[in-house]
Protein backbone atom coordinates (compact mmCIF):
# COMPACT_ATOMS: atom_id res chain seq x y z
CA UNK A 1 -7.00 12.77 1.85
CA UNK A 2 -7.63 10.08 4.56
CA UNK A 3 -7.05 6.30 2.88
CA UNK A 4 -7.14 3.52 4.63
CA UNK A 5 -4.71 0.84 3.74
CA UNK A 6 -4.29 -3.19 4.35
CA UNK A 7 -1.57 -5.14 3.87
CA UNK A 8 -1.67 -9.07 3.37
CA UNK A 9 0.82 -11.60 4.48
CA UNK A 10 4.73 -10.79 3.99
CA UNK A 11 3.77 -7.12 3.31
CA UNK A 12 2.88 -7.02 7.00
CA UNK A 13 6.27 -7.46 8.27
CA UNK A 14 7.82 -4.56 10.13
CA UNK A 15 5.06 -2.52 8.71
CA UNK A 16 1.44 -2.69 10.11
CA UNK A 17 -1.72 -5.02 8.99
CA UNK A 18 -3.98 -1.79 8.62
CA UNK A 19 -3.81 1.38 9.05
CA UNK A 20 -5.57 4.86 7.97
CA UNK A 21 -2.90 7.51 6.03
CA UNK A 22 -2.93 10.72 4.86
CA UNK A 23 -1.77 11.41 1.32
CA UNK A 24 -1.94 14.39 -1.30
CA UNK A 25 -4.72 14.49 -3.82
CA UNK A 26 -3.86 12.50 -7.14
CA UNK A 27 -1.85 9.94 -5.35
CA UNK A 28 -1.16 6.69 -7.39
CA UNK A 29 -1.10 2.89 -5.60
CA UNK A 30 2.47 2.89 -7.43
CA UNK A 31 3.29 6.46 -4.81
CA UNK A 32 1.82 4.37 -2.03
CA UNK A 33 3.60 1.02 -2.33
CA UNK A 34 7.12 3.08 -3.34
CA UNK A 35 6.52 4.63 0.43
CA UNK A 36 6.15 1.28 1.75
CA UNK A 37 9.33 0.01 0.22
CA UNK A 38 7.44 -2.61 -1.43
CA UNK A 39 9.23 -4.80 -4.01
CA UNK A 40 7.75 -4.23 -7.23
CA UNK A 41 7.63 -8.11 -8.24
CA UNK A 42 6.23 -9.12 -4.97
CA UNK A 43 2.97 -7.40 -5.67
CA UNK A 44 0.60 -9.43 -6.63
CA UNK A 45 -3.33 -8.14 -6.69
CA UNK A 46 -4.28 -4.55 -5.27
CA UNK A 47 -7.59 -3.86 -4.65
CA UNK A 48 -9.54 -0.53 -4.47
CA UNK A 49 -12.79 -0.50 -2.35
CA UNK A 50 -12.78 -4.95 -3.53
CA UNK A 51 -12.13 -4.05 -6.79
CA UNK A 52 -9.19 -5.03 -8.99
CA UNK A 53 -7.07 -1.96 -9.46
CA UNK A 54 -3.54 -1.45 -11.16
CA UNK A 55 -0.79 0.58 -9.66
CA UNK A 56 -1.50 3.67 -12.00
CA UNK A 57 -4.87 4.03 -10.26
CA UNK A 58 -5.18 7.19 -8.29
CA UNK A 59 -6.68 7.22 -4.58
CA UNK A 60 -9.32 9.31 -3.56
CA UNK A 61 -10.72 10.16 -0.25
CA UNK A 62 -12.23 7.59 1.96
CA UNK A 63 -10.74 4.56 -0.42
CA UNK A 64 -9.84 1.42 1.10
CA UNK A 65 -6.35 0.19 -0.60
CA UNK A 66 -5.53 -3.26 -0.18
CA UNK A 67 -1.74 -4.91 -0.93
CA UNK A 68 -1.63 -8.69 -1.49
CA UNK A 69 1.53 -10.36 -2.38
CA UNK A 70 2.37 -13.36 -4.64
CA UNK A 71 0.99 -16.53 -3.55
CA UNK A 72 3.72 -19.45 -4.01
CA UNK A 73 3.19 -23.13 -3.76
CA UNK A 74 0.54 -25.34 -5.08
């Protein structure tokens, strides 16, 4: 399945800002950002298709996956 994924600020670095992957049927956001070598506490919101979304969500065909890290400052 063909899922189209964006990554937001830090996540970008030595990675891409979007790009379209291919991945099994009944893959998680958790298999996704593992791949990535994403740090678990960086993650902040994931969004499938705009819509809040937890790491145990599967992906299915055509989604649009979106990584944004922790904000800091204020």
């Amino acid at each position: 399945m063909n899922v189209t994924v964006k990554l937001v600020g830090i996540f970008q670095i030595g990675r891409f800002k979007e790009a379209v992957c291919e991945y099994p049927t009944g893959t998680s956001v958790q298999k996704v950002v593992d791949e990535l070598l994403i740090p678990d506490p960086l993650l902040g919101i994931v969004l499938i298709n705009d819509v809040h979304a937890g790491v145990e969500d599967l992906l299915h065909d055509g989604d649009t996956l979106c990584l944004l890290p922790f904000i800091d400052g204020g």
